[in-house]
C-alpha atoms as a PDB file:
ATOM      1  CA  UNK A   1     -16.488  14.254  48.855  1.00  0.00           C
ATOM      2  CA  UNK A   2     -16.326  10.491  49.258  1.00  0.00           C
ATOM      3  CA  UNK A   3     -15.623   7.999  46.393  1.00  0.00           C
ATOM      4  CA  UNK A   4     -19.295   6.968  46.662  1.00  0.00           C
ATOM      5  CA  UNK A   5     -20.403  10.440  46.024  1.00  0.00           C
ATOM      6  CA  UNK A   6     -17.900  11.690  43.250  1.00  0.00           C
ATOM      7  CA  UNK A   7     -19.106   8.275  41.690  1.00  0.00           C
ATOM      8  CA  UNK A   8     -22.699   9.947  42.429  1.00  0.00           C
ATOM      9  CA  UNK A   9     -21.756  12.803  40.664  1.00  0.00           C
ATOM     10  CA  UNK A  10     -20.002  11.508  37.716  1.00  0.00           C
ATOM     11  CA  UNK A  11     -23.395   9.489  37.075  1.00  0.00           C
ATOM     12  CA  UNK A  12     -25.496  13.084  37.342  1.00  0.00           C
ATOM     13  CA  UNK A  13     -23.568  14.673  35.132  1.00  0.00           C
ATOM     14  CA  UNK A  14     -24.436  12.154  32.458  1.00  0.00           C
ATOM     15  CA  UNK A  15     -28.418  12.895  32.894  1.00  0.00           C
ATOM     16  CA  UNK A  16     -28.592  15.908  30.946  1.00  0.00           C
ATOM     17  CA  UNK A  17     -26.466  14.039  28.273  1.00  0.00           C
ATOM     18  CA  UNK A  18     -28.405  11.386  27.781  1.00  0.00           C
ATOM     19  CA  UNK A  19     -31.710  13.907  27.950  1.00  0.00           C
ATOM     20  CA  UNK A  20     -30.544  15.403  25.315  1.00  0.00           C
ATOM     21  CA  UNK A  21     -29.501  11.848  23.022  1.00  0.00           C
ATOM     22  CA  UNK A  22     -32.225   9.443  23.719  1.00  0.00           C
ATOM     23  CA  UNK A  23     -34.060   8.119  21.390  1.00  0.00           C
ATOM     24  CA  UNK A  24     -30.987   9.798  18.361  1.00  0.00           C
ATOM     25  CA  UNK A  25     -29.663   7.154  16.540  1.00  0.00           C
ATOM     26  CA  UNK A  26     -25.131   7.044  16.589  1.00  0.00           C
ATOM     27  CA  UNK A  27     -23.370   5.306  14.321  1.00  0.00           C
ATOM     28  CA  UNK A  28     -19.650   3.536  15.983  1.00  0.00           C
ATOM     29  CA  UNK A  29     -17.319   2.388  13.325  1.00  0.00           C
ATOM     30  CA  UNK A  30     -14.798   0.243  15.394  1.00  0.00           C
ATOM     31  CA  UNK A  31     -11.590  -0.618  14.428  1.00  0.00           C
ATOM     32  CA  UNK A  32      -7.944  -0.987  14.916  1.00  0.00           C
ATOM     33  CA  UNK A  33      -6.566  -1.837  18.484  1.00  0.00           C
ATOM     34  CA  UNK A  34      -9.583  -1.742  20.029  1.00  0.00           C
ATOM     35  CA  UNK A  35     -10.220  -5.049  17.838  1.00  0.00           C
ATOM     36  CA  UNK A  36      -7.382  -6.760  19.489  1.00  0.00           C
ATOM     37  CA  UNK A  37      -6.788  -5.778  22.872  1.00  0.00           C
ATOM     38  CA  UNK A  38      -9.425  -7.189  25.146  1.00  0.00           C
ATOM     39  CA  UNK A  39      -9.867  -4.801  27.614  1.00  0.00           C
ATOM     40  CA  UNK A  40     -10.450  -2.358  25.095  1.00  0.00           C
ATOM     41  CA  UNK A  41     -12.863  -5.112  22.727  1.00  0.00           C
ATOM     42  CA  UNK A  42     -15.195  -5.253  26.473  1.00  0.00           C
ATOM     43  CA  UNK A  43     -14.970  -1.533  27.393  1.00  0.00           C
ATOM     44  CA  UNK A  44     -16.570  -0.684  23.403  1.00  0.00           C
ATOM     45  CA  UNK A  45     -19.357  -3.612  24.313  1.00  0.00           C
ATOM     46  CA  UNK A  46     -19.803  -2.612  27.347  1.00  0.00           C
ATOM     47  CA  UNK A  47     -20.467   1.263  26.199  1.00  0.00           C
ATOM     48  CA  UNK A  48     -22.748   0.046  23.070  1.00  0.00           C
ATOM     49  CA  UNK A  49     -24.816  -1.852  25.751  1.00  0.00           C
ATOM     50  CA  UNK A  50     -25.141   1.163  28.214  1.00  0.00           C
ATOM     51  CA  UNK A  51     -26.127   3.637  25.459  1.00  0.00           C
ATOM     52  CA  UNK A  52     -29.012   1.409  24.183  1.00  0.00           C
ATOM     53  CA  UNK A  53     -30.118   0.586  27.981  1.00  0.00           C
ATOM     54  CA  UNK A  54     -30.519   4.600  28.293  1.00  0.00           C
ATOM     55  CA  UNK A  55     -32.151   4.694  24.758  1.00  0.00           C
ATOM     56  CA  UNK A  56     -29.594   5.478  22.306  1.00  0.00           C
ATOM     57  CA  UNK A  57     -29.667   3.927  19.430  1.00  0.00           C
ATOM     58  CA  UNK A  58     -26.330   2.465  18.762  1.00  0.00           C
ATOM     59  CA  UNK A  59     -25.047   0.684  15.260  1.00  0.00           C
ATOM     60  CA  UNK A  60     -21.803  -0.906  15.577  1.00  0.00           C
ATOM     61  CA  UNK A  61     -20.153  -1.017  11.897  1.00  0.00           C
ATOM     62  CA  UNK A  62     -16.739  -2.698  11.731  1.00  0.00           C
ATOM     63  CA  UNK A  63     -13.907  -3.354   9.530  1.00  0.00           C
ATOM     64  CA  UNK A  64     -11.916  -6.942  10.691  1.00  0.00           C
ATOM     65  CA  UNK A  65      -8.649  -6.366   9.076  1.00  0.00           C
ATOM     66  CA  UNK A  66      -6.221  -7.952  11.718  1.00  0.00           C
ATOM     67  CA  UNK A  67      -8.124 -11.192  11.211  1.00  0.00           C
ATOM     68  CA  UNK A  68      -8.190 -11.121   7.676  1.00  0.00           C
ATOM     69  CA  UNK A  69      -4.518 -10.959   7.512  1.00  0.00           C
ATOM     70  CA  UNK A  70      -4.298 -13.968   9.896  1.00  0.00           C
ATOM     71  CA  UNK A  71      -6.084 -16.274   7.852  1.00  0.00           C
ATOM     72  CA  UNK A  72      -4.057 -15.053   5.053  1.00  0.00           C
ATOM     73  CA  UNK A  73      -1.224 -16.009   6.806  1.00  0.00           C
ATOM     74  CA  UNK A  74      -2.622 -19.579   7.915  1.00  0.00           C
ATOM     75  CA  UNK A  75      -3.239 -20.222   3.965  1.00  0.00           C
ATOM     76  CA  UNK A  76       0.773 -18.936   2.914  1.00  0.00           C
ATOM     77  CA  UNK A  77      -1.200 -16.175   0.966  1.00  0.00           C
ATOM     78  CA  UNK A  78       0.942 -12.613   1.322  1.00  0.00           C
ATOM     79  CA  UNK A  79      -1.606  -9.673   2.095  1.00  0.00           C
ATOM     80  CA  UNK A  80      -1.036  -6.792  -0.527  1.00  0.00           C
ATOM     81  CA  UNK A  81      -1.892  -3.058  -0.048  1.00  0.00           C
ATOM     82  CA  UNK A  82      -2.316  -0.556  -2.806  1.00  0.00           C
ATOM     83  CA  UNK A  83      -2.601   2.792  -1.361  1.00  0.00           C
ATOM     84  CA  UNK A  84      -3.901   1.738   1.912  1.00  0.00           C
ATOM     85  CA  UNK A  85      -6.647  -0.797   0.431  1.00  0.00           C
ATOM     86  CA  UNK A  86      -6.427  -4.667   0.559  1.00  0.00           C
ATOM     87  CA  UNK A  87      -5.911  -5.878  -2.717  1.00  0.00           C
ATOM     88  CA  UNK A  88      -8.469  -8.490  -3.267  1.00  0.00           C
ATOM     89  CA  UNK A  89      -8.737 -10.743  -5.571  1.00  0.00           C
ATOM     90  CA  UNK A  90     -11.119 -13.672  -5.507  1.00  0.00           C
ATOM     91  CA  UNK A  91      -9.406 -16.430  -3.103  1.00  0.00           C
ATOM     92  CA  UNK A  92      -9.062 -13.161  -0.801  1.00  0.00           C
ATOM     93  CA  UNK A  93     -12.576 -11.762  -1.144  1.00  0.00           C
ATOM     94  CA  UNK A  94     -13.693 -15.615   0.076  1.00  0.00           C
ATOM     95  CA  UNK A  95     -11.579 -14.747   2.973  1.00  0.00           C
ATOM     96  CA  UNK A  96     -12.465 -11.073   3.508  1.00  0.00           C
ATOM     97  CA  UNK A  97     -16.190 -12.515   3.580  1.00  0.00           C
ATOM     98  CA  UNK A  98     -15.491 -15.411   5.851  1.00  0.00           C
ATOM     99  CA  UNK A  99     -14.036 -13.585   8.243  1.00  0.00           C
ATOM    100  CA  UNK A 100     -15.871 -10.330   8.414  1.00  0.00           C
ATOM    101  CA  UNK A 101     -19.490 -11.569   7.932  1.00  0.00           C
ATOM    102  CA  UNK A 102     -18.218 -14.977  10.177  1.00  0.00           C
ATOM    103  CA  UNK A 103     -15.967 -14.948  12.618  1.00  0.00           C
ATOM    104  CA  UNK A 104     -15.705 -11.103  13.460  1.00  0.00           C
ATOM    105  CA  UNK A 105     -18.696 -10.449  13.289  1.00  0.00           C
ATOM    106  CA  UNK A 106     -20.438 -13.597  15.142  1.00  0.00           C
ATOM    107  CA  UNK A 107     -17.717 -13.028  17.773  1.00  0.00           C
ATOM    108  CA  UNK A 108     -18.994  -9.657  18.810  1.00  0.00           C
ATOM    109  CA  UNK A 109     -22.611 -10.431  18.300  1.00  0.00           C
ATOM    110  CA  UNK A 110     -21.584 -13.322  21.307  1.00  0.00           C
ATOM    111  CA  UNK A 111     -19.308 -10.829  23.549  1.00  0.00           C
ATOM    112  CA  UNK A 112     -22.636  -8.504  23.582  1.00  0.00           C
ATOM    113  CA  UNK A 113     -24.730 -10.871  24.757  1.00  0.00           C
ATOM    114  CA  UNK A 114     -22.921 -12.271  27.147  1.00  0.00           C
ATOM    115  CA  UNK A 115     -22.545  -8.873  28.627  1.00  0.00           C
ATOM    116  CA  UNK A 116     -26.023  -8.574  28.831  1.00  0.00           C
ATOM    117  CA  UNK A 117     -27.138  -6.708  25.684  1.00  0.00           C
ATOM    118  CA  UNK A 118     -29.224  -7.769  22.811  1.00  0.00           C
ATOM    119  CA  UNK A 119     -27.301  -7.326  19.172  1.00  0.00           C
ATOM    120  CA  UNK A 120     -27.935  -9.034  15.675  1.00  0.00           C
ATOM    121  CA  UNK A 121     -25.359  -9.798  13.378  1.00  0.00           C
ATOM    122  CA  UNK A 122     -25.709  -8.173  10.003  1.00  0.00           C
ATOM    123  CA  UNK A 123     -23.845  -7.480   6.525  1.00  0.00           C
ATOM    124  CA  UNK A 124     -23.880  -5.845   3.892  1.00  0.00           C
ATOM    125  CA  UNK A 125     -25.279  -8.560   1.586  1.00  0.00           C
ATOM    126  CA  UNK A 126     -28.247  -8.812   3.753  1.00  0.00           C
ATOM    127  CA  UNK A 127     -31.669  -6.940   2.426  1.00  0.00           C
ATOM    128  CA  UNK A 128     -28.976  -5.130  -0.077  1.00  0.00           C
ATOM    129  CA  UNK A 129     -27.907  -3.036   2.990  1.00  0.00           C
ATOM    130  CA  UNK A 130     -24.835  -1.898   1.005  1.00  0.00           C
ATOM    131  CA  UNK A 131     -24.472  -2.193  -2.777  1.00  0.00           C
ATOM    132  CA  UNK A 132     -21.000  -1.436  -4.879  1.00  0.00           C
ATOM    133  CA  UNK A 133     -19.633  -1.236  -7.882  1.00  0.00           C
ATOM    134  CA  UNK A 134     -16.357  -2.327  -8.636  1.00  0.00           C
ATOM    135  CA  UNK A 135     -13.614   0.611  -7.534  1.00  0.00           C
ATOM    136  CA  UNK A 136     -11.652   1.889 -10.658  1.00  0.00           C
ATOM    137  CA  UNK A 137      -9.561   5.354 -10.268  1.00  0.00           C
ATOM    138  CA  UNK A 138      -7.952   4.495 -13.773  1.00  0.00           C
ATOM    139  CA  UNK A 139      -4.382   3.694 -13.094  1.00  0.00           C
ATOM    140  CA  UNK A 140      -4.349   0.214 -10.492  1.00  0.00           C
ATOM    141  CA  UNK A 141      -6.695  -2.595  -9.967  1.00  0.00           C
ATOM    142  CA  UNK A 142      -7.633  -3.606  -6.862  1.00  0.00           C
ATOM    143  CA  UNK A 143      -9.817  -6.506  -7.456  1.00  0.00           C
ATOM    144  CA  UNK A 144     -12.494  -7.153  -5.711  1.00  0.00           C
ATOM    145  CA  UNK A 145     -12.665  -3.867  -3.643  1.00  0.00           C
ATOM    146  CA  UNK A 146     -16.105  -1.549  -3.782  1.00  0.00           C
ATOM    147  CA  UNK A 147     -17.064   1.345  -3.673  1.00  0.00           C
ATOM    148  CA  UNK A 148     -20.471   2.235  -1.987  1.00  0.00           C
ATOM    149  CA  UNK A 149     -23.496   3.042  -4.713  1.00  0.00           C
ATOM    150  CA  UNK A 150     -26.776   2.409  -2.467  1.00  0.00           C
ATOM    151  CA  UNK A 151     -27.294   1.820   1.346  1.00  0.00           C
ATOM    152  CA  UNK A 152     -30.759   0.279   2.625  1.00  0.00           C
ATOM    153  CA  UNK A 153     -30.478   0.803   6.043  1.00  0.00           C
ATOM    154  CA  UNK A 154     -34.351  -0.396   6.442  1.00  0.00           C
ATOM    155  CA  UNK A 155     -33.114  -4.002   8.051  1.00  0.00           C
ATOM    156  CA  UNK A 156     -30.979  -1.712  10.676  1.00  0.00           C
ATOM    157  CA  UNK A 157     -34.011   0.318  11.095  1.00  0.00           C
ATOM    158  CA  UNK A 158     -36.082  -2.999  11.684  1.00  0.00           C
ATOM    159  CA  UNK A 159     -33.844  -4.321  14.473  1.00  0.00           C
ATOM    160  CA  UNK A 160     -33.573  -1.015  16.510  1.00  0.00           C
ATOM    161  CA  UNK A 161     -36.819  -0.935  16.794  1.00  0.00           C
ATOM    162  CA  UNK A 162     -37.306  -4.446  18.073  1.00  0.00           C
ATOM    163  CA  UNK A 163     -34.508  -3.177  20.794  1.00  0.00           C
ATOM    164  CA  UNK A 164     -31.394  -4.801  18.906  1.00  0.00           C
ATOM    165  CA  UNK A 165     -28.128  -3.325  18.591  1.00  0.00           C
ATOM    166  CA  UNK A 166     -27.256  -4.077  14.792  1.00  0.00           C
ATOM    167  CA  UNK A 167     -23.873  -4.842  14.659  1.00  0.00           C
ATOM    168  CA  UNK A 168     -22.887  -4.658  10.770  1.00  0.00           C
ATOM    169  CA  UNK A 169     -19.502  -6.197   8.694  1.00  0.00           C
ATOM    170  CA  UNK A 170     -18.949  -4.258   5.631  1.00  0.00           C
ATOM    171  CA  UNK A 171     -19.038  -6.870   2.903  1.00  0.00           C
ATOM    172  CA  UNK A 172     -21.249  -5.233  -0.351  1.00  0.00           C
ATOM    173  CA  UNK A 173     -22.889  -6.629  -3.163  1.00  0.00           C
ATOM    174  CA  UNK A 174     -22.347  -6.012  -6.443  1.00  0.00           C
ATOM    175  CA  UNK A 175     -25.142  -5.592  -9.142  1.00  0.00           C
ATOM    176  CA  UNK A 176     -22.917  -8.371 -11.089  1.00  0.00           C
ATOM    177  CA  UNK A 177     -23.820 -10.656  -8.232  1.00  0.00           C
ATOM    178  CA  UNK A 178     -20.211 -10.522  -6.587  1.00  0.00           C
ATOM    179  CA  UNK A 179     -19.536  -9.274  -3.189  1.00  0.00           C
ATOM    180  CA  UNK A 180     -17.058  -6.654  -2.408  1.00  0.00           C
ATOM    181  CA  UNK A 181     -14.544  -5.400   0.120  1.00  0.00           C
ATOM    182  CA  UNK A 182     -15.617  -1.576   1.272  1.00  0.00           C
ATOM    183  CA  UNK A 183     -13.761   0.457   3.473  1.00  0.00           C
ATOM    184  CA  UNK A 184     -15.075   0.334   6.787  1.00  0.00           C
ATOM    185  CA  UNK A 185     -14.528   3.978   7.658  1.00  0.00           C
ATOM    186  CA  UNK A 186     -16.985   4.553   4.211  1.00  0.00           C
ATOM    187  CA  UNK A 187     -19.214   2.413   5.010  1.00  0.00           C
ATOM    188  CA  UNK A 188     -19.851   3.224   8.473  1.00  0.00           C
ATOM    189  CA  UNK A 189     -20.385   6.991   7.228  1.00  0.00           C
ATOM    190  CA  UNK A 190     -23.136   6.092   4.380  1.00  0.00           C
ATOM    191  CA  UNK A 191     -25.036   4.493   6.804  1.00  0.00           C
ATOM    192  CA  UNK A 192     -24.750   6.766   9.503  1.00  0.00           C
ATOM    193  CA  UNK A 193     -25.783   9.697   6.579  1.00  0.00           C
ATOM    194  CA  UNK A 194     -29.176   7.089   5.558  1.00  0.00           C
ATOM    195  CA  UNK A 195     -29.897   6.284   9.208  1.00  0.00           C
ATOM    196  CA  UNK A 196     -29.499  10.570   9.667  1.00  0.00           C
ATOM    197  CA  UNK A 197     -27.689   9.749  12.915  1.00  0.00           C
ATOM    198  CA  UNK A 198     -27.365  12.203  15.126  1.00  0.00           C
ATOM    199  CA  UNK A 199     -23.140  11.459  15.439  1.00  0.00           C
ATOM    200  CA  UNK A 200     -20.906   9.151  13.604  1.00  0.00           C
ATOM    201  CA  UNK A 201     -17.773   8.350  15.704  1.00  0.00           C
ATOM    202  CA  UNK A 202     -14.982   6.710  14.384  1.00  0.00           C
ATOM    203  CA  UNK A 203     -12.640   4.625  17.246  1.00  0.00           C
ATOM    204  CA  UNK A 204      -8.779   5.199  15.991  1.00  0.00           C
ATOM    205  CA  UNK A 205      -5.451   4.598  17.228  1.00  0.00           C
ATOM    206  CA  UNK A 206      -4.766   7.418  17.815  1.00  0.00           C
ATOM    207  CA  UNK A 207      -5.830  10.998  19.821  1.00  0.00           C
ATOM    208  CA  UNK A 208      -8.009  12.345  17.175  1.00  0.00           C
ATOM    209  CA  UNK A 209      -6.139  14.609  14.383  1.00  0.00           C
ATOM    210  CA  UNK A 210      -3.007  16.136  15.276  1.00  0.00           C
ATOM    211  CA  UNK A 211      -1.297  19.644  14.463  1.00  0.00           C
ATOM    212  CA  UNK A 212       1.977  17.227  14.121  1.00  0.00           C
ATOM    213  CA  UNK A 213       1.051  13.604  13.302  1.00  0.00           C
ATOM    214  CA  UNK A 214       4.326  12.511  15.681  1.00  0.00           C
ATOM    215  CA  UNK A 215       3.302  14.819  18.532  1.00  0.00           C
ATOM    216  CA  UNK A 216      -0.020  13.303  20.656  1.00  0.00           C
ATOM    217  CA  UNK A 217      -0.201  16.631  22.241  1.00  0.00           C
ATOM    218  CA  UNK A 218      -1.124  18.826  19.160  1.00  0.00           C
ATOM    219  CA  UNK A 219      -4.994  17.727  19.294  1.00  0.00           C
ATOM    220  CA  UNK A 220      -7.118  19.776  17.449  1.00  0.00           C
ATOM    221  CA  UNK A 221      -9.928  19.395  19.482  1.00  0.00           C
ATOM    222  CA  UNK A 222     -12.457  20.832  16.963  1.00  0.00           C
ATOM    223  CA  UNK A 223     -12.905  21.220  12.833  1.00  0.00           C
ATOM    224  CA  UNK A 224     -15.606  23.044  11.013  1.00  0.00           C
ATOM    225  CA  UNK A 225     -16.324  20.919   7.622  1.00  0.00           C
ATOM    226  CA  UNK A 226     -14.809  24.481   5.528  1.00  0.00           C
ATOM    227  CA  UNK A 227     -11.526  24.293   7.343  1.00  0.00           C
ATOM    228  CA  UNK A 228     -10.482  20.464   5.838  1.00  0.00           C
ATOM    229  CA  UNK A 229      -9.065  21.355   2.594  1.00  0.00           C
ATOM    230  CA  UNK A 230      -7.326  23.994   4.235  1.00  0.00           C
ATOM    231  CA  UNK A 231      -5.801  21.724   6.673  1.00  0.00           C
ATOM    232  CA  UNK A 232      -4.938  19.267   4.034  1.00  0.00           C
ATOM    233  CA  UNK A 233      -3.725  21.855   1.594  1.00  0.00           C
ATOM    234  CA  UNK A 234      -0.955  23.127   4.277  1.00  0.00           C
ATOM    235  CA  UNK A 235       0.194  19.440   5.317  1.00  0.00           C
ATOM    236  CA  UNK A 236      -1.665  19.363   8.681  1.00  0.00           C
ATOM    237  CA  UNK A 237      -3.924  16.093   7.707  1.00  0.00           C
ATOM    238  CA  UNK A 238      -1.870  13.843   5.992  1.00  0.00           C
ATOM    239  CA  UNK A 239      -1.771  10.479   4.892  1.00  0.00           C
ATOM    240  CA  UNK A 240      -4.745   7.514   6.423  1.00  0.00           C
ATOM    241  CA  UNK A 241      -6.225  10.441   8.096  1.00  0.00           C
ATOM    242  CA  UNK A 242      -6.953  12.409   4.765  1.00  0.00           C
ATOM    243  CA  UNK A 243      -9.752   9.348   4.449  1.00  0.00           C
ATOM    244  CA  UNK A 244     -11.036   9.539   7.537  1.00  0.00           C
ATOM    245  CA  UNK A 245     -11.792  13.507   7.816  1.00  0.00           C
ATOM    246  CA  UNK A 246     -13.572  12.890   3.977  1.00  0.00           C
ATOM    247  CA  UNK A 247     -15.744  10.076   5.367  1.00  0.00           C
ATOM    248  CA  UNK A 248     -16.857  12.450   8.293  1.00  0.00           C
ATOM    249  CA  UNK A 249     -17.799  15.356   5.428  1.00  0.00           C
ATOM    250  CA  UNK A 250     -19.330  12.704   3.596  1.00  0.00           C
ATOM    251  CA  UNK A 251     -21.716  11.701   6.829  1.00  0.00           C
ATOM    252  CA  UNK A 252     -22.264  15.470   7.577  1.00  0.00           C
ATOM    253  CA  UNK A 253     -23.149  16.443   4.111  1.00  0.00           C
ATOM    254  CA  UNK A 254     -25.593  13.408   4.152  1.00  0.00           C
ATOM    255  CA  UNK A 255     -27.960  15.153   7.384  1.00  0.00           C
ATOM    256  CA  UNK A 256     -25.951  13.400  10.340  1.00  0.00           C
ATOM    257  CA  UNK A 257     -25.084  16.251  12.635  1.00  0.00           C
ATOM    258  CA  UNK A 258     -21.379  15.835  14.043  1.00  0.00           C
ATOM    259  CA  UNK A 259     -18.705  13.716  13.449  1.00  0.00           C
ATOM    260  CA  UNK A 260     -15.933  12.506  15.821  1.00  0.00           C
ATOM    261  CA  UNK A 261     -12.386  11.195  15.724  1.00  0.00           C
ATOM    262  CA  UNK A 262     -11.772   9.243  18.822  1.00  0.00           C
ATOM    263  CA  UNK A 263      -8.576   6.865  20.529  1.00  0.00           C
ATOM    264  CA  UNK A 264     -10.232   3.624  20.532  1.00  0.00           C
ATOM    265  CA  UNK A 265      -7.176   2.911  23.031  1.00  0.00           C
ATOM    266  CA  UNK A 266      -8.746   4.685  25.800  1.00  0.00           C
ATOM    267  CA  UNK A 267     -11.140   2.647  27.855  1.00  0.00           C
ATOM    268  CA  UNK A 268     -14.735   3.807  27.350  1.00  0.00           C
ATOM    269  CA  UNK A 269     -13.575   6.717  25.163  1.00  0.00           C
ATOM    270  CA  UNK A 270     -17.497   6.349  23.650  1.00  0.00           C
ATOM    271  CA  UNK A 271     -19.158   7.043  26.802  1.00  0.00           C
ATOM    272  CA  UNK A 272     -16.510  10.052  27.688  1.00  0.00           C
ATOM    273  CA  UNK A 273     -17.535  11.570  24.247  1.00  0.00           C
ATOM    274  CA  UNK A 274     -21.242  10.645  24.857  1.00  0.00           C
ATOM    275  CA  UNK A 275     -21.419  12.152  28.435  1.00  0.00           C
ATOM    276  CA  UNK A 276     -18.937  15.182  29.111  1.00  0.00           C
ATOM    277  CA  UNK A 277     -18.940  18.374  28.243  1.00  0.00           C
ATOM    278  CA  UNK A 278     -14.946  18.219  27.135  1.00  0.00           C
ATOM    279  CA  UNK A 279     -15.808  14.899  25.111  1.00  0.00           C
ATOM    280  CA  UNK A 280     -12.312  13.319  23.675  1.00  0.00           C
ATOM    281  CA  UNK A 281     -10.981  13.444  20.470  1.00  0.00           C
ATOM    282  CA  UNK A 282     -11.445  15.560  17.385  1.00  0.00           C
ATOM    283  CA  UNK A 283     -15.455  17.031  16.644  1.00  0.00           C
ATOM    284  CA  UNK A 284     -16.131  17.567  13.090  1.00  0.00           C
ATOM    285  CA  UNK A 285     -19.192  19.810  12.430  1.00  0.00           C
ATOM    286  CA  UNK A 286     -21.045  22.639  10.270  1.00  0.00           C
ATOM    287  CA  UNK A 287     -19.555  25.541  12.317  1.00  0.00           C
ATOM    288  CA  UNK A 288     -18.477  28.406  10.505  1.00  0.00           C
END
């Protein structure tokens, strides 16, 4: 077999695939290197504009929080974490919004169209597509952080079906007329539970979850939604990706129908869990 034919092939083996997903709806939340590394920042576009091409509908949710700490930086102001969340206070939260609804989010609205696709920049403050409340566990503030109490997701539906990708920044309001700082990762899995997406994938930088968090080749490829406590309880998920396996439960309890824990440092890592049998990553689902 020729390159030109195994290139053949690889494209046939994506029919049944996208059979199967066109006209679902899939929820990316995009994050961490693949914000930053260019090749990676063109290879997410690039998948988001082949999946809507083939009619997928694709909603690109993401966080911004590489930038945020730059323009911290550029203003002398120190960022400060409190177990894992930005603090942020109200000179921060003017940054937080800046850059997320502005710059980040503008910026990828322009690297989509100049590869050829069609996307709208949206936030949460828009149509009261994500609404908060201020978050409180009773023992630190953390200013100006939210926590999720409504998602509208009728705007999103409106620009899907006029053939947009809706590419959202995760800035809330608050019903005391402030916006808020959500988690990305949260916010990305309320919406894809409204929208009843068909998967939720979150890009990572790392394999998916691991048996041993230092060891990339203890993948556990796939996790029924009854074995995460277990896994947490005995030590295997630990630490930033204790969050990340409760926002998938959270989308799957809410109708969407598998989650996935990808490494947003492998090119096209979307498409390969779109389109292959093996996928990549972790899958999160209902199997018992």
């Amino acid at each position: 077999m020729n390159k030109y034919e195994e290139k053949a092939y690889t494209i046939s083996e994506a029919l049944p695939y996208i059979q199967r997903f066109s006209g679902k709806t899939i929820v990316v939340k995009y994050g961490g290197n693949a914000m930053v590394n260019d090749i990676m920042k063109n290879a997410v576009v690039s998948d988001c504009i082949l999946l809507s091409l083939v009619g997928i509908n694709t909603v690109l949710v993401h966080g911004g929080g590489p930038e945020i700490t730059a323009m911290l930086g550029k203003l002398g102001k120190e960022s400060k974490f409190i177990n894992g969340l930005r603090y942020t206070d109200e000179e921060t939260m003017d940054i937080v919004q800046m850059s997320l609804a502005g710059k980040v989010n503008k910026d990828l609205v322009t690297l989509i169209s100049h590869a050829g696709g069609r996307a709208v920049g949206l936030c949460g403050l828009d149509s009261e597509l994500l609404c908060a409340k201020k978050l409180e566990d009773g023992i630190n503030d953390y200013g100006f952080v939210g926590e999720i109490t409504a998602v509208n997701t009728k705007i999103i539906e409106d620009n899907i079906h006029a053939g947009y990708i809706p590419v959202v920044a995760t800035v809330a309001g608050g019903e005391d007329g402030h916006a808020y700082n959500v988690n990305a990762d949260t916010a990305a899995a309320y919406i894809a539970g409204k929208l009843g997406a068909e998967k939720l994938i979150l890009l990572t930088d790392t394999k998916g979850v691991l048996a041993d968090k230092d060891d990339e080749g203890t993948l556990i490829p796939k996790i029924a939604m009854h074995e995460i406590d277990d896994y947490i309880a005995k030590g295997i998920i630990v630490g930033g990706m204790i969050p990340k396996l409760r926002c998938c439960e959270t989308a799957i309890n809410s109708g969407v129908h598998s989650a996935h824990i990808i490494d947003g440092r492998v090119a096209h890592s979307i498409l390969i869990e779109m389109f292959t049998s093996g996928g990549i990553g972790t899958m999160i689902d209902n199997t018992l």
